[in-house]
C-alpha atoms as a PDB file:
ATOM      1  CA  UNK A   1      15.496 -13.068   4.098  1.00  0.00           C
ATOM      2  CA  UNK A   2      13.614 -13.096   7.238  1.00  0.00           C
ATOM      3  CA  UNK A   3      11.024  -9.845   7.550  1.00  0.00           C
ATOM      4  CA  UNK A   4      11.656  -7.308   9.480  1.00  0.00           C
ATOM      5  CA  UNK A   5      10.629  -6.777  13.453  1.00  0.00           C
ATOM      6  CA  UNK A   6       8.254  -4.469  13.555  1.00  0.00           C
ATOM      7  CA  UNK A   7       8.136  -1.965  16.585  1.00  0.00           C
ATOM      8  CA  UNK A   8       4.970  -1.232  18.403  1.00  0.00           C
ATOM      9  CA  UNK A   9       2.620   1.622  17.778  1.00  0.00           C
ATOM     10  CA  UNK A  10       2.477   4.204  19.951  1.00  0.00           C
ATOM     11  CA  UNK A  11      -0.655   4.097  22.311  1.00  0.00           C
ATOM     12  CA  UNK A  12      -3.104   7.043  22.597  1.00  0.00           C
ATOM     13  CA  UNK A  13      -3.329   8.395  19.512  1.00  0.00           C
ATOM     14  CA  UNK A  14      -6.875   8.848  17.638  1.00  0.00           C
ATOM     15  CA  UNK A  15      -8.325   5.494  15.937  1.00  0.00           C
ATOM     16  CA  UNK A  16      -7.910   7.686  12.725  1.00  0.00           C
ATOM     17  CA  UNK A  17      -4.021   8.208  13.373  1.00  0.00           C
ATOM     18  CA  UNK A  18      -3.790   4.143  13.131  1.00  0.00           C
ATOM     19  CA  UNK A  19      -6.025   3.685  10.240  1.00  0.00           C
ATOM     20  CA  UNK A  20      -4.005   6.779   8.163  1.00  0.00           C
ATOM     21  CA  UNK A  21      -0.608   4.813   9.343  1.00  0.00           C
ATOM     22  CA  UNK A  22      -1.593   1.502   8.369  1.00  0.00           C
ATOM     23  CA  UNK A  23      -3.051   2.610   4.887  1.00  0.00           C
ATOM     24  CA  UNK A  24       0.202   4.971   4.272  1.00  0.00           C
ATOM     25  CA  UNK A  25       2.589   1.762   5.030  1.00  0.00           C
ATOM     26  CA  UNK A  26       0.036  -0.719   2.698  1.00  0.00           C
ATOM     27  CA  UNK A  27      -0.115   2.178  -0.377  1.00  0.00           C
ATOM     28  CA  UNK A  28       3.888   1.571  -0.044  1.00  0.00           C
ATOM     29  CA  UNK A  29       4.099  -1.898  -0.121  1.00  0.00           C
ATOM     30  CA  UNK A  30       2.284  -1.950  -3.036  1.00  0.00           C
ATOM     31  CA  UNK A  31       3.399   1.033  -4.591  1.00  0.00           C
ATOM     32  CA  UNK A  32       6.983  -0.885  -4.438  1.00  0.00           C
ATOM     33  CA  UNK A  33       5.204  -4.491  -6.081  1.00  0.00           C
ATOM     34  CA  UNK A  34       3.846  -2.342  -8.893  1.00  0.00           C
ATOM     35  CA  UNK A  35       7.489  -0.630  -9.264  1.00  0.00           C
ATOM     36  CA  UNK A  36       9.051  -3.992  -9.217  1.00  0.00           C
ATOM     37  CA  UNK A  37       6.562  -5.413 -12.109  1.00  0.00           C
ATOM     38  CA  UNK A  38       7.435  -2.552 -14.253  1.00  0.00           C
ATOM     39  CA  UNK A  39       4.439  -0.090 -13.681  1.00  0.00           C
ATOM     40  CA  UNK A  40       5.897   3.325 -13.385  1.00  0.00           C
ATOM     41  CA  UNK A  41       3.382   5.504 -14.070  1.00  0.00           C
ATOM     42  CA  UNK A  42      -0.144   6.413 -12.273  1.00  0.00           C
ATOM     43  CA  UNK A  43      -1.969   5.899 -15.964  1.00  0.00           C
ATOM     44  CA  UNK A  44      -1.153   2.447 -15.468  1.00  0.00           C
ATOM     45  CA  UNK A  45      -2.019   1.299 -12.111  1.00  0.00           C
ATOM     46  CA  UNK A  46      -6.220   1.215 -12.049  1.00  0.00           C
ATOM     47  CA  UNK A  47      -7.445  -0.115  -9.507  1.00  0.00           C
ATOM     48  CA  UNK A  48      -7.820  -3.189 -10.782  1.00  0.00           C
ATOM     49  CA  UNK A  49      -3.819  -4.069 -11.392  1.00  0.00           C
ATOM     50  CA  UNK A  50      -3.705  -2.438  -7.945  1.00  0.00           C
ATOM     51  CA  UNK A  51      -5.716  -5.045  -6.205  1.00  0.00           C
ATOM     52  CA  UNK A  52      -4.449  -7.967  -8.558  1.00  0.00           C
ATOM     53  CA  UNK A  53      -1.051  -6.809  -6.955  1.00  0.00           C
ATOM     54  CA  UNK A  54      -1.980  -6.877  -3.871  1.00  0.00           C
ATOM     55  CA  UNK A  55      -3.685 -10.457  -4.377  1.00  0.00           C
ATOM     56  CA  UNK A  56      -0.055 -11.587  -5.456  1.00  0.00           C
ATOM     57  CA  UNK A  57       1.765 -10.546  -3.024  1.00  0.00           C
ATOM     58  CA  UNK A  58      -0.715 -12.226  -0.337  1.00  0.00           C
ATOM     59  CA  UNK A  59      -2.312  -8.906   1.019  1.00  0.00           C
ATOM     60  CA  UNK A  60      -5.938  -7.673   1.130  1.00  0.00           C
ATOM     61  CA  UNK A  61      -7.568  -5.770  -1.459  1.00  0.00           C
ATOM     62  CA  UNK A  62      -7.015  -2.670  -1.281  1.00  0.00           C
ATOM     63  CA  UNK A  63      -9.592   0.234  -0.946  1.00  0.00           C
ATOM     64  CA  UNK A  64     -10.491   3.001  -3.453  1.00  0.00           C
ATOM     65  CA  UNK A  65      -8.746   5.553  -0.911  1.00  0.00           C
ATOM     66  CA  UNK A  66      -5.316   3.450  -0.765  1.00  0.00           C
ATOM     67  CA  UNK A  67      -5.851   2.646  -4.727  1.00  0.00           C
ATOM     68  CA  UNK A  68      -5.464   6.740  -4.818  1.00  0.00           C
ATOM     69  CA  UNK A  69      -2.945   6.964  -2.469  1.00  0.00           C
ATOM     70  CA  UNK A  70      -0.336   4.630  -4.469  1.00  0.00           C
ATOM     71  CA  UNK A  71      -1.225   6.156  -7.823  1.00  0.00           C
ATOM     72  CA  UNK A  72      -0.130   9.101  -5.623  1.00  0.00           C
ATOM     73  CA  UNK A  73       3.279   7.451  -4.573  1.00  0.00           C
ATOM     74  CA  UNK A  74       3.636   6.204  -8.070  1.00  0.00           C
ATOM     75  CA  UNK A  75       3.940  10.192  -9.246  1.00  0.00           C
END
């Protein structure tokens, strides 16, 4: 299945707007990989299966912030 087009961001916002966005869409992504290996719960996703998901699915480690933010999805 091809990916999806993505639309582009809307201009003029604060730097911070784009860095929130772009962390909130990552945290899903991976909140979804770690859903799909069978990790349902926040207790189980430290930050290190975090960013060993993230290595698997061929995106960038993540940060402590976005670590927190899908353990937050995950609840």
């Amino acid at each position: 299945m091809p990916p999806l087009s993505r639309a582009p961001l809307p201009a003029g916002r604060p730097r911070e707007w784009y860095e929130t966005h772009n962390r909130r869409l990552k945290a899903m992504r991976l909140a979804i990989a770690l859903l799909d290996t069978g990790v349902y719960q926040p207790s189980h996703a430290d930050n290190a299966r975090i960013r060993a998901t993230a290595a698997r699915i061929g995106i960038h480690p993540p940060s402590d912030t976005t670590c927190r933010l899908v353990r937050t999805l995950l609840h």
